[in-house]
N, C-alpha and C. Protein backbone atom coordinates (compact mmCIF):
# COMPACT_ATOMS: atom_id res chain seq x y z
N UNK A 1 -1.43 17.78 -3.52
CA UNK A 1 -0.22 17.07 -3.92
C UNK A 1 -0.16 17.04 -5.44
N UNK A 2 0.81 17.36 -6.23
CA UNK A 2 1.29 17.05 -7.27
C UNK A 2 0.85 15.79 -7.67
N UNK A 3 1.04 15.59 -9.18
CA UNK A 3 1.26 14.55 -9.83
C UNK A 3 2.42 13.57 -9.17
N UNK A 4 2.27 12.40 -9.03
CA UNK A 4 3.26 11.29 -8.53
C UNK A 4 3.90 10.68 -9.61
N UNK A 5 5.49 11.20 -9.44
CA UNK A 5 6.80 10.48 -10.60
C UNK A 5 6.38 9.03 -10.53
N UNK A 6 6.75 8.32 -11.86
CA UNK A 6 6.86 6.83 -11.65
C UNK A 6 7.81 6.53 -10.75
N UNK A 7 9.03 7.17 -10.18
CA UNK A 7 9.79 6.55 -9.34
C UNK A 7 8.75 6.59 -7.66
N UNK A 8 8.22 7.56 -7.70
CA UNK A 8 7.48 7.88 -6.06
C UNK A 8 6.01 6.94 -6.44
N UNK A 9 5.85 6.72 -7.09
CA UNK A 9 5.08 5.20 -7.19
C UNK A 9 5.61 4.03 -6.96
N UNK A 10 6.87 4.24 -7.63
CA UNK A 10 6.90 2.70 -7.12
C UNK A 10 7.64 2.63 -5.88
N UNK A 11 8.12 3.64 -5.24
CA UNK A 11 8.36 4.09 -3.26
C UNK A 11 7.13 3.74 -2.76
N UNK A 12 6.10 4.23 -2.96
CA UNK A 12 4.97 3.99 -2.10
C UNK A 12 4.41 2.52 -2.65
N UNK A 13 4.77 1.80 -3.66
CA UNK A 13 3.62 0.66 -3.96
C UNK A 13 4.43 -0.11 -3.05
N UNK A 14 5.91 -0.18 -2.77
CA UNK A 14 7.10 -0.78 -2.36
C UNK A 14 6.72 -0.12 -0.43
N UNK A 15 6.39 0.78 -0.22
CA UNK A 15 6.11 0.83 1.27
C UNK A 15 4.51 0.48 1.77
N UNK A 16 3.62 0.41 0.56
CA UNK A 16 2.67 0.19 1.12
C UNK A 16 2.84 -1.71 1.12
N UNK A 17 3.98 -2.41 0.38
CA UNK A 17 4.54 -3.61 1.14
C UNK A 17 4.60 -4.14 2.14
N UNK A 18 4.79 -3.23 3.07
CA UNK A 18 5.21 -3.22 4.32
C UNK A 18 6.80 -3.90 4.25
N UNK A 19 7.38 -4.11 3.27
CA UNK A 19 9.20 -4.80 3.34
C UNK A 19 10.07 -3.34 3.14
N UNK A 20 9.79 -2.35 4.04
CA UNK A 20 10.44 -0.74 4.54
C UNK A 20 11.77 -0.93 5.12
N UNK A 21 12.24 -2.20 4.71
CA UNK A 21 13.54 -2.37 5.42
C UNK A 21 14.71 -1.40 4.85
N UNK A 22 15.99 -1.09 5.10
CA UNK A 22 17.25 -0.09 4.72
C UNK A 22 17.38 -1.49 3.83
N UNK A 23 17.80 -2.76 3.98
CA UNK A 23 18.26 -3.81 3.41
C UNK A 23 17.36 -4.19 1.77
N UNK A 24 15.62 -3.95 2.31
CA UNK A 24 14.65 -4.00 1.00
C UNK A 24 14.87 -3.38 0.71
N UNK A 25 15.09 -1.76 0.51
CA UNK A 25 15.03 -0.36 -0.05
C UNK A 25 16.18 -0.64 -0.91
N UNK A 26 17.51 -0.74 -0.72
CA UNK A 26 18.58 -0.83 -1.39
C UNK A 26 18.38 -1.99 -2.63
N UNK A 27 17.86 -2.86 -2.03
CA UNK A 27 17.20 -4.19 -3.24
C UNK A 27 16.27 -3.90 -4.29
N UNK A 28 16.00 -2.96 -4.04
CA UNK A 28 15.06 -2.19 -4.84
C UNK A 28 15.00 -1.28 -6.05
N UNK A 29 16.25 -0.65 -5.55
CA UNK A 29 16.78 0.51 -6.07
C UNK A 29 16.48 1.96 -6.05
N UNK A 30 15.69 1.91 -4.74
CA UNK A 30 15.10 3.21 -4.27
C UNK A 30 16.14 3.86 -3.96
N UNK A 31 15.81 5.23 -4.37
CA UNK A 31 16.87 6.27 -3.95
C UNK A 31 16.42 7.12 -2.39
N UNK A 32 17.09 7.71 -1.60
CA UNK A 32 16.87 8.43 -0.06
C UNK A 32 16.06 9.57 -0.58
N UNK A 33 16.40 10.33 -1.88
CA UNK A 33 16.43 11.08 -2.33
C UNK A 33 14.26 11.00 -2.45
N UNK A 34 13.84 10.04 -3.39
CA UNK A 34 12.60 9.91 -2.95
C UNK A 34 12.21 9.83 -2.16
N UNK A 35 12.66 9.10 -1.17
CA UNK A 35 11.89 8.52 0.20
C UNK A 35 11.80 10.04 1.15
N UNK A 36 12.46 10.80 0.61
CA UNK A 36 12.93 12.32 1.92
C UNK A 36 11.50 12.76 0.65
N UNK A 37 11.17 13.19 -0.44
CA UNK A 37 10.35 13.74 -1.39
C UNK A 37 8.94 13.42 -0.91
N UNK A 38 8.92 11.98 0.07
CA UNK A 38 7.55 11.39 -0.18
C UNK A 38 7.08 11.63 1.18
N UNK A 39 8.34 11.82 2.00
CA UNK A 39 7.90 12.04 3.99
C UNK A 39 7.92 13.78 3.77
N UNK A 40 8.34 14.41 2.40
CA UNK A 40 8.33 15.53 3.11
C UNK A 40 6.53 16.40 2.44
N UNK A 41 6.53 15.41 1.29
CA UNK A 41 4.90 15.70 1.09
C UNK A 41 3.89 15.01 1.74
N UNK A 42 4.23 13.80 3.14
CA UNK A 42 3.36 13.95 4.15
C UNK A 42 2.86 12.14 4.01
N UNK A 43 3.40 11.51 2.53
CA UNK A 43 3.24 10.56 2.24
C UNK A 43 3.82 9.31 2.64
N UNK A 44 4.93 9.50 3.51
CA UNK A 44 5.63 8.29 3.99
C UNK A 44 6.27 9.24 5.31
N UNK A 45 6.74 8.06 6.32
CA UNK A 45 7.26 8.24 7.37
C UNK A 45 8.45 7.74 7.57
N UNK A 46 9.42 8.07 8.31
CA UNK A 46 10.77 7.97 7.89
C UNK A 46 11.08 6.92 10.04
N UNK A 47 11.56 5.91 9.88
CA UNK A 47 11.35 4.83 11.09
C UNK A 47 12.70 5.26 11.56
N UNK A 48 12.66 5.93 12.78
CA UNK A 48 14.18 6.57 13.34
C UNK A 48 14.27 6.15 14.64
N UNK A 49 15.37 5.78 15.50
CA UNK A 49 15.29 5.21 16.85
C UNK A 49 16.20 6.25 17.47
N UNK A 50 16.43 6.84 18.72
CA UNK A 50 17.53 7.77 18.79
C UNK A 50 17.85 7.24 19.96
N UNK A 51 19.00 6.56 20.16
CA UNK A 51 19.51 6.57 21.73
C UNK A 51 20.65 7.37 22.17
N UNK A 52 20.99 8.05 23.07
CA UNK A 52 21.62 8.66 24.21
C UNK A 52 22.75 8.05 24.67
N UNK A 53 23.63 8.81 24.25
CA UNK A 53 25.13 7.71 24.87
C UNK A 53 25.83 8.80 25.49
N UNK A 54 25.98 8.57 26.42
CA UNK A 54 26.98 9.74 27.48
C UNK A 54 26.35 11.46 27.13
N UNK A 55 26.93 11.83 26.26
CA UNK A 55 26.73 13.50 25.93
C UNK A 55 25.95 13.58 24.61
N UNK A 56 26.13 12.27 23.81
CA UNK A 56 25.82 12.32 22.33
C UNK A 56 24.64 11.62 22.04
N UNK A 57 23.56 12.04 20.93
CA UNK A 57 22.46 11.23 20.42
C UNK A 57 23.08 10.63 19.34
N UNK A 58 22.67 9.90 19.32
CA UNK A 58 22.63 8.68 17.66
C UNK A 58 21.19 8.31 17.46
N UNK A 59 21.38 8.58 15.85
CA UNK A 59 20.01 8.46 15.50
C UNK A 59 20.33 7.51 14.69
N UNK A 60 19.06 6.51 14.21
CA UNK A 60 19.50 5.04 13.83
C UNK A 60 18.42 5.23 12.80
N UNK A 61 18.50 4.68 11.85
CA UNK A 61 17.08 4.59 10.92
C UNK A 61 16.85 3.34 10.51
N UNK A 62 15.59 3.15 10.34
CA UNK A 62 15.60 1.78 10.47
C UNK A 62 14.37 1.40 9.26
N UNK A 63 13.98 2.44 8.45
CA UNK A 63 13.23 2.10 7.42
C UNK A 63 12.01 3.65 6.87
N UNK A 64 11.39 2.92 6.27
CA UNK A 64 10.23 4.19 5.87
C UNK A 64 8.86 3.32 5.64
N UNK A 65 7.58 3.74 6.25
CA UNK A 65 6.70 3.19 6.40
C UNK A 65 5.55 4.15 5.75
N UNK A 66 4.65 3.87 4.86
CA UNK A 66 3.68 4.49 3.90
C UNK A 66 2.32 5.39 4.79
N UNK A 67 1.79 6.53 4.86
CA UNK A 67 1.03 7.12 5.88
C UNK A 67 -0.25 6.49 5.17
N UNK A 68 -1.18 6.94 5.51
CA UNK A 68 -2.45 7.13 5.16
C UNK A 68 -2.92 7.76 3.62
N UNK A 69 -2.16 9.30 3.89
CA UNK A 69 -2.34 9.79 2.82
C UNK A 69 -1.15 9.63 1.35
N UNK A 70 -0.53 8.40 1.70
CA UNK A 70 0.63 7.85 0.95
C UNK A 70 -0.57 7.14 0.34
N UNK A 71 -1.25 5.82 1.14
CA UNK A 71 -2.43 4.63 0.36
C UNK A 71 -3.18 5.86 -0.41
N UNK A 72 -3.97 6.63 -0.03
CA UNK A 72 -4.95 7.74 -0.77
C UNK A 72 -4.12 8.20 -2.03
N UNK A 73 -2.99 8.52 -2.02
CA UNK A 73 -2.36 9.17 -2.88
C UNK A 73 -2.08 8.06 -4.23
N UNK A 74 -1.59 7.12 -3.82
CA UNK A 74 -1.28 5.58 -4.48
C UNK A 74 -2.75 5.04 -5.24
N UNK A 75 -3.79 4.98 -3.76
CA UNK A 75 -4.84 4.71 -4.81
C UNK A 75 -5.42 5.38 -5.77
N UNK A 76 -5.37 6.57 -6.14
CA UNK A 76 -5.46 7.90 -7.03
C UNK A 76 -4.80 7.70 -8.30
N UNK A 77 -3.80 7.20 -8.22
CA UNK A 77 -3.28 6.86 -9.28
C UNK A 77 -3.68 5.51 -9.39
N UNK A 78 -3.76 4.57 -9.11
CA UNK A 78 -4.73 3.75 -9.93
C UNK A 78 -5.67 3.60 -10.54
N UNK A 79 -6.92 4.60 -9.97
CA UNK A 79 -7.87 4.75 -10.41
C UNK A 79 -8.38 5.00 -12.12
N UNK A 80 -7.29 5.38 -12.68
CA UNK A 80 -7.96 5.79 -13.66
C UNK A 80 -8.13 4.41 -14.74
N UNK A 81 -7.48 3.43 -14.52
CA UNK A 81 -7.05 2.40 -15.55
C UNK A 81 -7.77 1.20 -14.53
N UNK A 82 -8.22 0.83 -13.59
CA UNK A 82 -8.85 0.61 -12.78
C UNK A 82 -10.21 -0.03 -12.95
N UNK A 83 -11.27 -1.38 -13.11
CA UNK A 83 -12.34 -1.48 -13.17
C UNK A 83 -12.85 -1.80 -11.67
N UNK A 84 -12.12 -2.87 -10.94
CA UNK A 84 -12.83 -3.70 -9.79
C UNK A 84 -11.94 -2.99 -8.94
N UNK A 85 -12.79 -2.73 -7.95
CA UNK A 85 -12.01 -2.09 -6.33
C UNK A 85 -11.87 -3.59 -5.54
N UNK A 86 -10.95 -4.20 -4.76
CA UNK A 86 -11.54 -5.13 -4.01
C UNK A 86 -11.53 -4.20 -2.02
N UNK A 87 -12.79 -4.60 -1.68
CA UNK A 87 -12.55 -3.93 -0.62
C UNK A 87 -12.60 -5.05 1.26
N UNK A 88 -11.50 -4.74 2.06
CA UNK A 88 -11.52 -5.51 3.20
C UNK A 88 -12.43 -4.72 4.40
N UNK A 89 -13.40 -4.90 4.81
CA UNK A 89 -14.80 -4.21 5.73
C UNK A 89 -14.61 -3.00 5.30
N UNK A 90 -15.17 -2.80 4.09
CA UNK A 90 -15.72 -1.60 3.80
C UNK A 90 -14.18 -0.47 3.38
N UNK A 91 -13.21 -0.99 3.48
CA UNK A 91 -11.85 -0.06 3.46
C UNK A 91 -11.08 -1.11 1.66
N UNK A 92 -10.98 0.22 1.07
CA UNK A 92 -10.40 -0.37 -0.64
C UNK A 92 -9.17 -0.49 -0.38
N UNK A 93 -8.95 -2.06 -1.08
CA UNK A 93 -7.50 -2.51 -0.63
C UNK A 93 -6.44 -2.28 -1.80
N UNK A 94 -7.27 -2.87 -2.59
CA UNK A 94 -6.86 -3.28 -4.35
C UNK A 94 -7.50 -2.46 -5.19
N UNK A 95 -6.79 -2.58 -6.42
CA UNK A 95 -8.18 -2.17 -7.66
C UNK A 95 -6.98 -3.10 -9.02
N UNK A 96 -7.85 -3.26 -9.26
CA UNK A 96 -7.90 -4.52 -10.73
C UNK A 96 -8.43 -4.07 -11.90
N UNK A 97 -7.81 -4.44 -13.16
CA UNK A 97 -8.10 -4.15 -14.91
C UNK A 97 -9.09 -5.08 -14.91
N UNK A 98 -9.35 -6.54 -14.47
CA UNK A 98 -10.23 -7.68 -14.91
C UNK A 98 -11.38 -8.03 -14.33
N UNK A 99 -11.71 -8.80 -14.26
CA UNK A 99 -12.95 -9.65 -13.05
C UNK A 99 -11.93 -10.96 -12.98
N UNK A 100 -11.20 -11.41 -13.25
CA UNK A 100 -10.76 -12.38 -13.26
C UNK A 100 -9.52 -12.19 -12.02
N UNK A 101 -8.58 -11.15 -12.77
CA UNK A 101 -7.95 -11.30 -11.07
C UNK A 101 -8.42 -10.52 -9.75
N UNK A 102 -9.57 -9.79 -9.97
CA UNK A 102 -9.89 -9.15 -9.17
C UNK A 102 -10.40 -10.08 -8.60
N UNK A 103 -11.72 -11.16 -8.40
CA UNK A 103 -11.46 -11.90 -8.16
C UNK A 103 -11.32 -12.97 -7.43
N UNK A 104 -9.60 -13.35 -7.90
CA UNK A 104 -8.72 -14.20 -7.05
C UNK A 104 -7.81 -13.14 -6.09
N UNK A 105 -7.81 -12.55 -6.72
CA UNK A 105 -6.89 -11.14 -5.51
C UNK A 105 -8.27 -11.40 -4.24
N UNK A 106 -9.44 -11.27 -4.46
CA UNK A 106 -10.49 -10.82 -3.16
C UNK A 106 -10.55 -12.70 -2.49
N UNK A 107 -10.26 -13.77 -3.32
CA UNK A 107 -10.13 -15.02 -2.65
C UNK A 107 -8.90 -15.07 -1.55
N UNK A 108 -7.87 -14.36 -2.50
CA UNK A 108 -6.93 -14.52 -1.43
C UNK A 108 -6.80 -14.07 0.01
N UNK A 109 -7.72 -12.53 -0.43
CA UNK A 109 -7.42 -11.96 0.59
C UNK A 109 -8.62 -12.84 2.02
N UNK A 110 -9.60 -13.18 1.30
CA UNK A 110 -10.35 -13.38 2.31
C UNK A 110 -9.92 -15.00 3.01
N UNK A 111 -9.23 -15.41 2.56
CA UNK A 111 -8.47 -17.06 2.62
C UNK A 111 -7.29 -16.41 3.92
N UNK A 112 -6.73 -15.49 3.56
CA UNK A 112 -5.79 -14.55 4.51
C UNK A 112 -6.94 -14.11 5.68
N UNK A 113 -7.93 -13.50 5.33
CA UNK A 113 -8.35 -12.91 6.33
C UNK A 113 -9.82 -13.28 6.68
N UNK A 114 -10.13 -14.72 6.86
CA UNK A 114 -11.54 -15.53 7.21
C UNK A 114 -12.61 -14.55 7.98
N UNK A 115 -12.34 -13.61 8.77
CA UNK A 115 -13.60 -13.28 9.46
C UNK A 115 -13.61 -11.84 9.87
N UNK A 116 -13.09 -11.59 8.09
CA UNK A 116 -13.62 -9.96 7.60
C UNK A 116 -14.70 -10.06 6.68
N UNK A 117 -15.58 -8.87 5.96
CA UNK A 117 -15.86 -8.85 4.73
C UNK A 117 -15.43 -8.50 4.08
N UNK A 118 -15.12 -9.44 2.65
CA UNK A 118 -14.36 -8.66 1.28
C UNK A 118 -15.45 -8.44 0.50
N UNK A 119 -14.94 -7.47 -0.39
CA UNK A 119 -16.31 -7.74 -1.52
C UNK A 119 -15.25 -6.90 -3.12
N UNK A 120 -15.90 -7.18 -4.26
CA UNK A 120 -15.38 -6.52 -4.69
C UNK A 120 -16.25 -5.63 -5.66
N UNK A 121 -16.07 -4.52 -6.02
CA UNK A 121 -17.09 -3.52 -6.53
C UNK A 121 -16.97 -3.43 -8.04
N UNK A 122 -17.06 -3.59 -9.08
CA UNK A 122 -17.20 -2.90 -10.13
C UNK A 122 -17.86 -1.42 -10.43
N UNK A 123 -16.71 -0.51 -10.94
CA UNK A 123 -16.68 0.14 -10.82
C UNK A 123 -17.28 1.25 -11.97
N UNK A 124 -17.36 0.30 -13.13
CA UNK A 124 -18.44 0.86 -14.04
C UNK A 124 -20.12 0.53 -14.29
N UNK A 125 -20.14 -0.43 -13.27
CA UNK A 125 -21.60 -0.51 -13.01
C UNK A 125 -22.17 -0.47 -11.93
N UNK A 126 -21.21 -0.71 -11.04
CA UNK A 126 -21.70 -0.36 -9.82
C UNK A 126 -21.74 -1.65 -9.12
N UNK A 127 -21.85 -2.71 -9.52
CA UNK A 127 -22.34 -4.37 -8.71
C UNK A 127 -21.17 -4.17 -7.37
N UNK A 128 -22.02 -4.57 -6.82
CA UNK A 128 -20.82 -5.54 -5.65
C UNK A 128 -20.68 -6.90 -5.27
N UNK A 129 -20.32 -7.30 -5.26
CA UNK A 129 -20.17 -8.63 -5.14
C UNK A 129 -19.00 -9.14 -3.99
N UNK A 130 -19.76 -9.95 -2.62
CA UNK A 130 -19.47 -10.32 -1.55
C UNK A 130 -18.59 -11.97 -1.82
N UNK A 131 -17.20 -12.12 -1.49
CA UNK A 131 -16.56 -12.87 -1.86
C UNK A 131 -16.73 -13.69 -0.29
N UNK A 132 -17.38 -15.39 -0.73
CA UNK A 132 -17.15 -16.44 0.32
C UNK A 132 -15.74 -16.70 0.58
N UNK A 133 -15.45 -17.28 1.73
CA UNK A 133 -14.33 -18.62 1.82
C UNK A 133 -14.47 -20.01 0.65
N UNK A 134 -12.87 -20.06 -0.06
CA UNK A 134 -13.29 -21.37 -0.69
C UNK A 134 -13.60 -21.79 -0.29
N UNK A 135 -13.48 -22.26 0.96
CA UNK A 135 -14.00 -23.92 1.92
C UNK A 135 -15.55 -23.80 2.00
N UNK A 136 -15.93 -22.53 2.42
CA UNK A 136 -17.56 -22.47 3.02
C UNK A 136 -18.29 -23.37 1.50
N UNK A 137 -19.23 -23.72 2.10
CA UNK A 137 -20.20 -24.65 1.62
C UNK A 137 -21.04 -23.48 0.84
């Protein structure tokens, strides 16, 4: 894959959202024009419903949702400006400039998600560091 335009960054930072709505997209100011650029390099998926009416199909669309190799592609470009990865069981969610919001980004997530492991890695030394629940003792 090519280098990723700032506009097909911010398509995928905006679908890896999960708010892929026709209604978010337009709020956004995403153009079709990316979103067709990003499903047709394999990076987003295009949410289509087709129903059957007498002789005729209608196809309905109903959003665009980020693949796999959309997150891979997205996280690639973060990387370079990038110190702390935060990661949810072993899978990189985030990556962070600080220790400071990296973090509170890995509090949140684990406050969101009690009975995963987060941890977050520094990435120029290597530490990892396993983020508790505020509450736990």
């Amino acid at each position: 894959m090519a280098k990723l335009t700032a506009e097909q960054c911010h398509a995928l930072w905006f679908l890896a959202s999960g708010r892929a709505t026709l209604v978010n997209i337009a709020a956004q100011d995403l153009t079709i024009e990316v979103l067709n650029i990003l499903v047709s390099a394999g990076l987003a998926t295009k949410m289509v419903e087709t129903r059957v009416r007498a002789a005729h199909a209608v196809e309905t669309t109903h959003g665009w949702e980020i693949t796999p190799a959309g997150r891979e592609a997205l996280r690639e470009t973060m990387k370079p400006w990038a110190r702390y990865e935060i990661s949810v069981d072993g899978k990189p969610r985030s990556y962070r400039r600080d220790a400071v919001t990296a973090r509170t980004g890995a509090i949140f997530l684990k406050t969101k998600n009690p009975n995963t492991e987060v941890t977050v890695h520094d990435l120029v030394t290597g530490e990892v560091t396993t983020v508790k629940h505020p509450l736990e003792p």
